[in-house]
C-alpha atoms as a PDB file:
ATOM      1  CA  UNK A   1       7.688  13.015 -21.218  1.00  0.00           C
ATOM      2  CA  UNK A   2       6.921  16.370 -20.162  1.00  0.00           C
ATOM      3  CA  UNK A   3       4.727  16.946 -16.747  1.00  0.00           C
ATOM      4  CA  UNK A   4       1.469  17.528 -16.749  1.00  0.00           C
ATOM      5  CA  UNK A   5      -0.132  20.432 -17.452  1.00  0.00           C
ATOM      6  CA  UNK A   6      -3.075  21.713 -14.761  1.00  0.00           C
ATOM      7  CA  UNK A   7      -5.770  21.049 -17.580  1.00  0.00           C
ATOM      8  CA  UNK A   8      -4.718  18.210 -17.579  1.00  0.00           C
ATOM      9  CA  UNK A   9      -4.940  17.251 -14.140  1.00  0.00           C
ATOM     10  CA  UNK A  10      -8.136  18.720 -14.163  1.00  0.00           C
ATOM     11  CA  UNK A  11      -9.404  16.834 -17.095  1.00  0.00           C
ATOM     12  CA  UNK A  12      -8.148  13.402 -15.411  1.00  0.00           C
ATOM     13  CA  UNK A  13     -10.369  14.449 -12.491  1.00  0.00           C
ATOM     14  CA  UNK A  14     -13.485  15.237 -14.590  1.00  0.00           C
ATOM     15  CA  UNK A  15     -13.113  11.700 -16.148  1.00  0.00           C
ATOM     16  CA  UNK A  16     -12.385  10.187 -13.012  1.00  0.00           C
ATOM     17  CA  UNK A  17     -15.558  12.109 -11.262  1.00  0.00           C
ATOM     18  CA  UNK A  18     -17.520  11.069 -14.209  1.00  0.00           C
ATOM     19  CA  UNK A  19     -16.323   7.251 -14.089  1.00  0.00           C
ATOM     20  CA  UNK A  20     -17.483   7.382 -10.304  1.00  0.00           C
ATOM     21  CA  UNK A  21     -20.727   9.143 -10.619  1.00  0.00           C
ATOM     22  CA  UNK A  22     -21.613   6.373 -13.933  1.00  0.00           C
ATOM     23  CA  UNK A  23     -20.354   3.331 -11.186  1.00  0.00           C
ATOM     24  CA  UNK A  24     -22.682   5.247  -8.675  1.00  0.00           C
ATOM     25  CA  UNK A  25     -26.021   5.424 -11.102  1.00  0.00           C
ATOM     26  CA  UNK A  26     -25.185   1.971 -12.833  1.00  0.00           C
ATOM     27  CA  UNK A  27     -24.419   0.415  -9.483  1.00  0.00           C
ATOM     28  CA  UNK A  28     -21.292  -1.231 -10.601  1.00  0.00           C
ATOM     29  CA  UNK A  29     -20.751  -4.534  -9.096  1.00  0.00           C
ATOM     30  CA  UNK A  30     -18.476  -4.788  -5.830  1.00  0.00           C
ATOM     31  CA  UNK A  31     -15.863  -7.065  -7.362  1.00  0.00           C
ATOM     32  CA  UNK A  32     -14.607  -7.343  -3.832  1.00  0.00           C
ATOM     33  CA  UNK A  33     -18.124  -7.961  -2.068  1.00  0.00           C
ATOM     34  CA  UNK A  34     -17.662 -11.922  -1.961  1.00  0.00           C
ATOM     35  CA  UNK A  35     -14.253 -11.794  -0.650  1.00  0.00           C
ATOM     36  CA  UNK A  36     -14.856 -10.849   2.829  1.00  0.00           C
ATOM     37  CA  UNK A  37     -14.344 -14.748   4.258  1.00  0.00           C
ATOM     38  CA  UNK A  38     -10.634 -14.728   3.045  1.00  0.00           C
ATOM     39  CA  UNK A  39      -8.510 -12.814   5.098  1.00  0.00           C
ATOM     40  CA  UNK A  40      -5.882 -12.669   2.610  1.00  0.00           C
ATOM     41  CA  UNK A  41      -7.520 -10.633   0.627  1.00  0.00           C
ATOM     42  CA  UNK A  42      -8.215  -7.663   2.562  1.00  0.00           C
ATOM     43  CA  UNK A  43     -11.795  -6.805   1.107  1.00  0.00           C
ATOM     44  CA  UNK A  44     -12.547  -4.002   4.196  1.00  0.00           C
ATOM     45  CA  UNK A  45      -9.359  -2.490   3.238  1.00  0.00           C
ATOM     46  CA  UNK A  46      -8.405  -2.604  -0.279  1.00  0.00           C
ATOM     47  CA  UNK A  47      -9.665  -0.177  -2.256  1.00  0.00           C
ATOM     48  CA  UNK A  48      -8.289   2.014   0.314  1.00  0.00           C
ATOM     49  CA  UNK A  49      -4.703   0.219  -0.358  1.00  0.00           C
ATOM     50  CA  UNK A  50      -4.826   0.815  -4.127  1.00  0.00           C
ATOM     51  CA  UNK A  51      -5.601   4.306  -3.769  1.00  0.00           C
ATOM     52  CA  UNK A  52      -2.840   4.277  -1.354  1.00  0.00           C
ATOM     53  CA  UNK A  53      -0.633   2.221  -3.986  1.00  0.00           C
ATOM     54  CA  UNK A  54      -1.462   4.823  -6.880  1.00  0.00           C
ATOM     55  CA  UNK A  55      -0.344   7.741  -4.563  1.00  0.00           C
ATOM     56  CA  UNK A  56       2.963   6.016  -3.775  1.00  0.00           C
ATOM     57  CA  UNK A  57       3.360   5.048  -7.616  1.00  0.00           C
ATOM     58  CA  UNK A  58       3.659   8.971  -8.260  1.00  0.00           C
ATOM     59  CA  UNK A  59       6.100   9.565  -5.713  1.00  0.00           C
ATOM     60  CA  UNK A  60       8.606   6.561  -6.574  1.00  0.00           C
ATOM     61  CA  UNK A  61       8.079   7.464 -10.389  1.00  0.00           C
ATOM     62  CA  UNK A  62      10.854   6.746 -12.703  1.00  0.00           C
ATOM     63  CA  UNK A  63      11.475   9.647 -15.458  1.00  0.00           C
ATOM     64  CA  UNK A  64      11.188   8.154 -18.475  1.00  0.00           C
ATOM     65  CA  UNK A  65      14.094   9.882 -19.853  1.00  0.00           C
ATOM     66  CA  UNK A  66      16.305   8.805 -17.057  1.00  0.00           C
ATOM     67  CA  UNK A  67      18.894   7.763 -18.849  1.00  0.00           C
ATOM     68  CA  UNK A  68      19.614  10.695 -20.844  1.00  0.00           C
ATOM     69  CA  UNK A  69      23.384  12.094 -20.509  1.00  0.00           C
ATOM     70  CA  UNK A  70      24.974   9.219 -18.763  1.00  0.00           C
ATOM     71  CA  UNK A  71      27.275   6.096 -19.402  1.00  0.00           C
ATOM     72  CA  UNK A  72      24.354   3.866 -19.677  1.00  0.00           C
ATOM     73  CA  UNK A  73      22.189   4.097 -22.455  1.00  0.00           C
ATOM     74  CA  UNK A  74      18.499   2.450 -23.370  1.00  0.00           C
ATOM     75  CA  UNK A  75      20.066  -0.387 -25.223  1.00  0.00           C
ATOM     76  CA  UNK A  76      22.313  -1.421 -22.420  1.00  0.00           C
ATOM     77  CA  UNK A  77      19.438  -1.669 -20.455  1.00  0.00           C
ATOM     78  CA  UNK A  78      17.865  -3.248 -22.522  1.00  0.00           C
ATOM     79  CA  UNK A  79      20.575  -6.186 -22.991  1.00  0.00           C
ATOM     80  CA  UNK A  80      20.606  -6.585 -18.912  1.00  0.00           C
ATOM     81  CA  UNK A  81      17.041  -6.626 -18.434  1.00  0.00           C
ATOM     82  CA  UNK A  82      16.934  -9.598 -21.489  1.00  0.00           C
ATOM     83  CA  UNK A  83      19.757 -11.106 -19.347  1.00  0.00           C
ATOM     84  CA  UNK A  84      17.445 -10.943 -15.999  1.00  0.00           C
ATOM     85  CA  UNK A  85      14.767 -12.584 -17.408  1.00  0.00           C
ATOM     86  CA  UNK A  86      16.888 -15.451 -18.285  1.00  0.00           C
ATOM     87  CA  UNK A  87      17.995 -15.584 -14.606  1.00  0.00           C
ATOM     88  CA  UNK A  88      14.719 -15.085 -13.031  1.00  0.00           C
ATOM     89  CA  UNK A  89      13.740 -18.277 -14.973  1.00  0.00           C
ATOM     90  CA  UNK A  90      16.364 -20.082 -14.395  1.00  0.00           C
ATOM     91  CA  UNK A  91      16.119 -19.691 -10.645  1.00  0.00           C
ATOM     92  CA  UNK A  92      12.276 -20.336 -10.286  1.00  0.00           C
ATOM     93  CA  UNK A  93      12.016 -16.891  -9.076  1.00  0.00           C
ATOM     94  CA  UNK A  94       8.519 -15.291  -8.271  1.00  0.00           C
ATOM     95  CA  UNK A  95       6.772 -12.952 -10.918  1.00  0.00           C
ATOM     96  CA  UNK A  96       6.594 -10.493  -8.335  1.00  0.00           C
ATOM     97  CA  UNK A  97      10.745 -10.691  -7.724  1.00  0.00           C
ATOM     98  CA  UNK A  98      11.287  -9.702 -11.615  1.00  0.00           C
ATOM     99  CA  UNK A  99       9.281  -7.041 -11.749  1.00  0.00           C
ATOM    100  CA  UNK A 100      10.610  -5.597  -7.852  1.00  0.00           C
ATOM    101  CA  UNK A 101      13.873  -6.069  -9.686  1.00  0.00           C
ATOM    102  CA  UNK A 102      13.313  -4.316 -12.876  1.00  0.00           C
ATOM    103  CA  UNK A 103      11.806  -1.333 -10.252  1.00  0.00           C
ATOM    104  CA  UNK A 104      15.328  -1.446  -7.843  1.00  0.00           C
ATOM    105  CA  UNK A 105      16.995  -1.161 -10.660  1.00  0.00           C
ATOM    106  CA  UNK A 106      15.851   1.830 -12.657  1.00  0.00           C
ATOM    107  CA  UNK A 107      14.895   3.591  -9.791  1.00  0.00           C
ATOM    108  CA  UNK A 108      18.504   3.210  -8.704  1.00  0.00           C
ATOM    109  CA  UNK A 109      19.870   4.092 -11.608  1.00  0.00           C
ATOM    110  CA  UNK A 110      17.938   7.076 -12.338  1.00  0.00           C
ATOM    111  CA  UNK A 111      19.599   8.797  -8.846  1.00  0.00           C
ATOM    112  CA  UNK A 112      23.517   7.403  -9.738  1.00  0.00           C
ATOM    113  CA  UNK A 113      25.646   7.663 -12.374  1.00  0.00           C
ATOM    114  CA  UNK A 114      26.666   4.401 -12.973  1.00  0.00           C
ATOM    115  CA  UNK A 115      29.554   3.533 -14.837  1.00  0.00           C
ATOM    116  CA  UNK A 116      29.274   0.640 -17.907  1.00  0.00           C
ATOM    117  CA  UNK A 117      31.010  -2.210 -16.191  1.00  0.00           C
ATOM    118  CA  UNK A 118      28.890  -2.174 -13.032  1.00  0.00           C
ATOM    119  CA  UNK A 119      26.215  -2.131 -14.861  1.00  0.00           C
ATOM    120  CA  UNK A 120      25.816  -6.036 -14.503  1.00  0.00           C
ATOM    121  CA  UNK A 121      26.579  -5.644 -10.644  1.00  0.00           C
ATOM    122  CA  UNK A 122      23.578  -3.433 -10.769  1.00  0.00           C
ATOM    123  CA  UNK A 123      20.949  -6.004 -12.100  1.00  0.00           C
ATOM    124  CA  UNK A 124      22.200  -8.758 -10.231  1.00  0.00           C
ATOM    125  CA  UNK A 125      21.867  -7.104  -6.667  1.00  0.00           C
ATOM    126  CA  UNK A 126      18.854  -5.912  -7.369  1.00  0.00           C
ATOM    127  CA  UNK A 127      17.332  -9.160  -8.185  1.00  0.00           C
ATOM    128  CA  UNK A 128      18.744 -10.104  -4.932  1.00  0.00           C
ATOM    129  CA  UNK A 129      17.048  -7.248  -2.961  1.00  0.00           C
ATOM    130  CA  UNK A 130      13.634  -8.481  -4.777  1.00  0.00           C
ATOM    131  CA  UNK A 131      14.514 -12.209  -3.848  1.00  0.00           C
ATOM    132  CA  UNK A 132      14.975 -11.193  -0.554  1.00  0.00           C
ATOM    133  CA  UNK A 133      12.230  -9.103  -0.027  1.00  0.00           C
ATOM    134  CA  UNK A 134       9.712 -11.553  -2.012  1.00  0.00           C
ATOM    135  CA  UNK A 135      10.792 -15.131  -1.522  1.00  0.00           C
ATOM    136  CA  UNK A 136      10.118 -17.160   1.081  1.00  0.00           C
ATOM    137  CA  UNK A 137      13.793 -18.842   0.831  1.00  0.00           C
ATOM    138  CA  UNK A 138      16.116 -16.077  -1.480  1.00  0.00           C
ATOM    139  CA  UNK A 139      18.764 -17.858  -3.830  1.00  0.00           C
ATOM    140  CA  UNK A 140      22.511 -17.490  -1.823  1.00  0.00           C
ATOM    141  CA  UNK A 141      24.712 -14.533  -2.422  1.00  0.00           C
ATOM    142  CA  UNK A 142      27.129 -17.368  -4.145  1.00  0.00           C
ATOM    143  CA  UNK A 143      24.238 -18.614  -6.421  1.00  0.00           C
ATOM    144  CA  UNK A 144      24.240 -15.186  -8.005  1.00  0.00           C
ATOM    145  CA  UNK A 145      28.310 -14.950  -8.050  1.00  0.00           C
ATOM    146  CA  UNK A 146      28.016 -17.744 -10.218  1.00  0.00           C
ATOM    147  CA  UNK A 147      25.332 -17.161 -12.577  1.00  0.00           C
ATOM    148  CA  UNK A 148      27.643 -13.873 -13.586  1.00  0.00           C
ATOM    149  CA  UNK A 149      30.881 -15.889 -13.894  1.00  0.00           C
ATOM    150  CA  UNK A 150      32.259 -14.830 -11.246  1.00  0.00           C
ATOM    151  CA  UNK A 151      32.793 -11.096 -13.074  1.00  0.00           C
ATOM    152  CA  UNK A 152      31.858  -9.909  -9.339  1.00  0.00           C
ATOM    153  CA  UNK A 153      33.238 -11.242  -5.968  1.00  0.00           C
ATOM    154  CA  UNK A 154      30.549 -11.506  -3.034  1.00  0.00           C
ATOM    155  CA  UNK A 155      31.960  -8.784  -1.222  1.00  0.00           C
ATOM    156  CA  UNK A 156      31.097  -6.346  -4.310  1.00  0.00           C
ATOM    157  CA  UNK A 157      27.253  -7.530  -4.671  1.00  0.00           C
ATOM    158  CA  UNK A 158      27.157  -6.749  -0.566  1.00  0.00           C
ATOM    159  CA  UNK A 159      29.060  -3.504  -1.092  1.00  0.00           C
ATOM    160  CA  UNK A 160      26.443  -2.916  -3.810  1.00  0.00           C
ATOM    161  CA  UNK A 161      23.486  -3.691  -1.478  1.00  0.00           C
ATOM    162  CA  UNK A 162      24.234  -1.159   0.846  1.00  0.00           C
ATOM    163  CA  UNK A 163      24.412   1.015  -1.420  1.00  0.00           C
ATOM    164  CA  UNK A 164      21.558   0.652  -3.372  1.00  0.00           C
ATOM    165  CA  UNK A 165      19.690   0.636   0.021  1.00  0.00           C
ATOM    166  CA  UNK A 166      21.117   3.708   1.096  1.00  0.00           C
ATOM    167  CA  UNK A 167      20.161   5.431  -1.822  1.00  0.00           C
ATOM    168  CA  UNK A 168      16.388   4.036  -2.370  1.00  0.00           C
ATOM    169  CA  UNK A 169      16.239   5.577   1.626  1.00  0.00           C
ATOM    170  CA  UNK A 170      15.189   1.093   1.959  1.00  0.00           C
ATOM    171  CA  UNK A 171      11.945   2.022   0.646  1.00  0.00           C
ATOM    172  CA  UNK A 172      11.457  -0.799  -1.550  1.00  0.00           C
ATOM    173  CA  UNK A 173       7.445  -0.854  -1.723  1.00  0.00           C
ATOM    174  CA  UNK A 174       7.062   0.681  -5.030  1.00  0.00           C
ATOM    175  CA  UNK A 175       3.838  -0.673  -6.366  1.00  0.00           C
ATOM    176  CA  UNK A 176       4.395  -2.915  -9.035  1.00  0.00           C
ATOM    177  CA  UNK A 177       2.874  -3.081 -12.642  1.00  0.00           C
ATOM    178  CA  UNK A 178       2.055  -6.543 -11.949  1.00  0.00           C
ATOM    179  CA  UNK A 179      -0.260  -5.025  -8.566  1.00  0.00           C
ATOM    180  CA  UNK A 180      -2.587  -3.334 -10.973  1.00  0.00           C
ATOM    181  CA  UNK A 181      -2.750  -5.682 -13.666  1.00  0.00           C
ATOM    182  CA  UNK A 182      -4.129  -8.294 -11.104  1.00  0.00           C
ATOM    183  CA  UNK A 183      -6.369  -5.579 -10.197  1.00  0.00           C
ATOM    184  CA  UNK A 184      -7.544  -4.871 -13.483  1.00  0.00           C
ATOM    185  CA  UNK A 185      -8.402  -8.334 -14.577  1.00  0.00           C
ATOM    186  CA  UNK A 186     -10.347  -8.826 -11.481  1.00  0.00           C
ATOM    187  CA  UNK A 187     -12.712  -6.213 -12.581  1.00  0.00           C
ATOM    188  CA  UNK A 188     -12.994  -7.292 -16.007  1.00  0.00           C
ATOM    189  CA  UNK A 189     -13.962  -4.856 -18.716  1.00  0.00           C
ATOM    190  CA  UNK A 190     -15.544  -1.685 -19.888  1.00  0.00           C
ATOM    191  CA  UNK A 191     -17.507   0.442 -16.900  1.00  0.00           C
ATOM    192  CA  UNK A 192     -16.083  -1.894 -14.179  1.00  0.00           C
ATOM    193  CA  UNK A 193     -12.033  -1.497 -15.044  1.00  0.00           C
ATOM    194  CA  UNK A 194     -12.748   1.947 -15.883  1.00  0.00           C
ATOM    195  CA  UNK A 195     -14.189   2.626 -12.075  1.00  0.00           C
ATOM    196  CA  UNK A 196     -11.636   0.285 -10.835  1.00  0.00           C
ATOM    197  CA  UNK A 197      -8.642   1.288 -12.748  1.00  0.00           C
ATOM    198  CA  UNK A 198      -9.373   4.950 -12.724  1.00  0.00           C
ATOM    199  CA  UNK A 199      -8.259   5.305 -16.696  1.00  0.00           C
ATOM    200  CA  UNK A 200     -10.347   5.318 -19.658  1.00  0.00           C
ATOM    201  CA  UNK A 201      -9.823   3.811 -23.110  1.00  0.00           C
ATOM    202  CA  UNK A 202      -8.143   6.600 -24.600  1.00  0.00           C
ATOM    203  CA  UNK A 203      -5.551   7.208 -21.639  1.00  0.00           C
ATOM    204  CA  UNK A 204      -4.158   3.277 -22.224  1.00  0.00           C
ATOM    205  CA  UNK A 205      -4.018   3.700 -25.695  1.00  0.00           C
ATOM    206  CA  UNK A 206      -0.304   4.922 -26.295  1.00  0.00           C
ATOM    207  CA  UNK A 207       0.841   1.977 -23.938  1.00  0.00           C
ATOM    208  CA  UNK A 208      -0.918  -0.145 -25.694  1.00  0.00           C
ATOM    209  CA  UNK A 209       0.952   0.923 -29.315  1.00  0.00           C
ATOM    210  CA  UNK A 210       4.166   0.692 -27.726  1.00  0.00           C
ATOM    211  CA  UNK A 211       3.045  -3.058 -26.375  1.00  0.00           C
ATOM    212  CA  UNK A 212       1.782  -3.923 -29.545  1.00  0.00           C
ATOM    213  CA  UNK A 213       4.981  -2.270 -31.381  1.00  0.00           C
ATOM    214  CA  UNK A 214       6.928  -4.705 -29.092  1.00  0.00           C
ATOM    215  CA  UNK A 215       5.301  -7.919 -30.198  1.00  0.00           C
ATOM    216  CA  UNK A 216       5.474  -7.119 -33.271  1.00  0.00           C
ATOM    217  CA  UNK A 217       9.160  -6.424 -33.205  1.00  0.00           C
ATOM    218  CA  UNK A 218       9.919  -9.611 -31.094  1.00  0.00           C
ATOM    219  CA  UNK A 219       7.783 -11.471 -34.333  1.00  0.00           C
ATOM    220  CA  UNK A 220       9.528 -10.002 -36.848  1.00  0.00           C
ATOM    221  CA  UNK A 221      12.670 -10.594 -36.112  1.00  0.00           C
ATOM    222  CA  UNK A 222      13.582  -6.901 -35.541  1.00  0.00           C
ATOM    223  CA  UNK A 223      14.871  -7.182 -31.991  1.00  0.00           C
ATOM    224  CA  UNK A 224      17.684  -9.361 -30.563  1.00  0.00           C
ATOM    225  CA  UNK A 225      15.708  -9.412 -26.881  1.00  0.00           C
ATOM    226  CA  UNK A 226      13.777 -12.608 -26.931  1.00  0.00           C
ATOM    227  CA  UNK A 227      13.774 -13.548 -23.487  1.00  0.00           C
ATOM    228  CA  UNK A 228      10.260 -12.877 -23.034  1.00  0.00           C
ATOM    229  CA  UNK A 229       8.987 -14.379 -25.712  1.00  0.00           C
ATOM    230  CA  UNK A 230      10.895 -17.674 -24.741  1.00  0.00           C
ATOM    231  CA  UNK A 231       9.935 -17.513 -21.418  1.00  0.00           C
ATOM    232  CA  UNK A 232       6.089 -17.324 -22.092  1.00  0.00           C
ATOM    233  CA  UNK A 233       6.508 -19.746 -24.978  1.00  0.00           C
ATOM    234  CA  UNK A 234       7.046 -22.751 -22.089  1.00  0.00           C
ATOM    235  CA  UNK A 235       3.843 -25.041 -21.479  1.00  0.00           C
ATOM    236  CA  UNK A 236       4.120 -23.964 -18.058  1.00  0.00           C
ATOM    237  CA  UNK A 237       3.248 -20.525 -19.172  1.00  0.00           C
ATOM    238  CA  UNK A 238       0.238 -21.611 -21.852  1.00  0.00           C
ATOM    239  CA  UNK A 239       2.632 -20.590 -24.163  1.00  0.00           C
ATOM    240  CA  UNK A 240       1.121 -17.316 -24.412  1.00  0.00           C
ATOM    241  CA  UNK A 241       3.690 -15.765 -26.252  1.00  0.00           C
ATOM    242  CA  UNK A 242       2.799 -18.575 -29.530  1.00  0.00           C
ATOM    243  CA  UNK A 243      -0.640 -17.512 -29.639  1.00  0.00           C
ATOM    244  CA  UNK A 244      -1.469 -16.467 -33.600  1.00  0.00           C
ATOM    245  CA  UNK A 245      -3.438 -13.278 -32.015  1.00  0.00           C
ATOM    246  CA  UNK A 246      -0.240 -11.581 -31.156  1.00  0.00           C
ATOM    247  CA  UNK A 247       0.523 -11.958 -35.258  1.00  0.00           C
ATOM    248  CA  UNK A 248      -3.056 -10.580 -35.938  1.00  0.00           C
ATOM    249  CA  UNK A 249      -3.984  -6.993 -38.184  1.00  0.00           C
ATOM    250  CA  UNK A 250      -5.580  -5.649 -34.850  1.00  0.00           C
ATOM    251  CA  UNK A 251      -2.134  -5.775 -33.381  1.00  0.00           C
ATOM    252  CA  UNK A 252      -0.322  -4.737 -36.906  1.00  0.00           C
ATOM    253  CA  UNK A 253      -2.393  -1.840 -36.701  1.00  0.00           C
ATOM    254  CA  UNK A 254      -2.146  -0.716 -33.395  1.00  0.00           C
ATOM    255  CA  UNK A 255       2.133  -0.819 -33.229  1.00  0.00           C
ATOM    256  CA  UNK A 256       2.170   0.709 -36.593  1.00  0.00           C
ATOM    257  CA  UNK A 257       2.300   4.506 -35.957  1.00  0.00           C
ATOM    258  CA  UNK A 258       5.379   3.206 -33.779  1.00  0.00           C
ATOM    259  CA  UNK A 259       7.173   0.916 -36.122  1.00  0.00           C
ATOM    260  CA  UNK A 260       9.124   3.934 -37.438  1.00  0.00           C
ATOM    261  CA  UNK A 261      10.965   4.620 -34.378  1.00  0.00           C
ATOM    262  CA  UNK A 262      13.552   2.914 -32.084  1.00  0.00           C
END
């Protein structure tokens, strides 16, 4: 995607300025007023730690053409990340350690070249970085020897650790998409999510096309990578991923300027 343009910094301002100033007449509601017994939660604080969190999302960004020119192409990814889910699942993991994963991972990959058959190696020690850094008791080095058939020895997963560390400069707090979706549903719809959120309808639009173009896909047959859907298909879950909405025309039509591409 190419950067932005100064317009169009400057028009992100405007709406931003004009999504305060509406919040400011309107006197949107403090959705973090009534938190302010529960430590946890940080209500004195954390609307200065999302801004904080948005600042740090643009300077651990991950190009979304990262993986142009090297061994490792979008579908290999794509067949790993499938794989991960499965894991995650499998060992109970945290949301919050898949999606820390995902981030080790591609940010890793987007700053070394990394040849086909480590590609595996890749994934697996960065879902043990996230279960490390998230869990309060991280699955042993041997559990995740095992769960790749032994294709890499301990000693390769550690070697890989440091590694990954070194390169990430162990800054591992990349806010995570998970971060500001529990954000956004706190503050609900329309004026409120557009104050809290900082983006308007229009500016979630084309992620919402390629979501939609996913579902559809995973639906239709036309993808191979169904880990997601299976996971979120478990009662445990809701089984969100069952619900006849995601087969709806309001989701036909939104993936369908996608639906010719890959």
């Amino acid at each position: 995607a190419p950067s932005p343009t100064p317009e169009d910094v400057s028009m992100k301002e405007e709406n931003l300025c004009q999504a305060f100033s509406d919040a400011l007449l309107c006197k949107v509601e403090d959705i973090d007023n009534e938190d302010w017994e529960n430590p946890q939660l940080c209500s004195d604080y954390v609307k200065d730690i999302y801004q904080y969190l948005r600042q740090l999302e643009v300077l651990q960004s991950i190009n979304p053409h990262f993986l142009d020119g090297r061994d490792i192409n979008g579908r290999m990814r794509a067949i790993l990340v499938d794989w991960l889910v499965q894991v995650h699942s499998k060992f109970r993991l945290l949301q919050e350690t898949l999606y820390m994963c995902i981030a080790i991972m591609d940010r890793f990959l987007q700053v070394q070249p990394v040849s086909r058959k480590k590609l595996q190696l890749v994934g697996i020690t960065a879902l043990l970085l996230a279960s490390k850094y998230e869990e309060m008791f991280s699955p042993n080095i041997e559990d995740f020897v095992y769960i790749t058939d032994n294709a890499y020895t301990s000693s390769q997963i550690r070697e890989m650790e440091t590694l990954i560390l070194k390169e990430l400069k162990f800054e591992l707090g990349r806010p995570l998409p998970l971060h500001f979706l529990r954000r956004a549903s706190k503050a609900g719809e329309n004026l409120k999510q557009q104050y809290y959120t900082g983006y308007t309808e229009n500016e979630v639009l084309e992620v919402m096309q390629h979501m939609a173009k996913n579902v559809v896909k995973v639906n239709g047959n036309l993808t191979k990578f169904i880990a997601v859907k299976s996971k979120y298909a478990s009662s445990k879950l809701l089984k969100i991923s069952t619900i006849p909405q995601l087969n709806s025309k309001a989701v036909q039509e939104l993936a369908s300027p996608l639906l010719g591409r890959s």
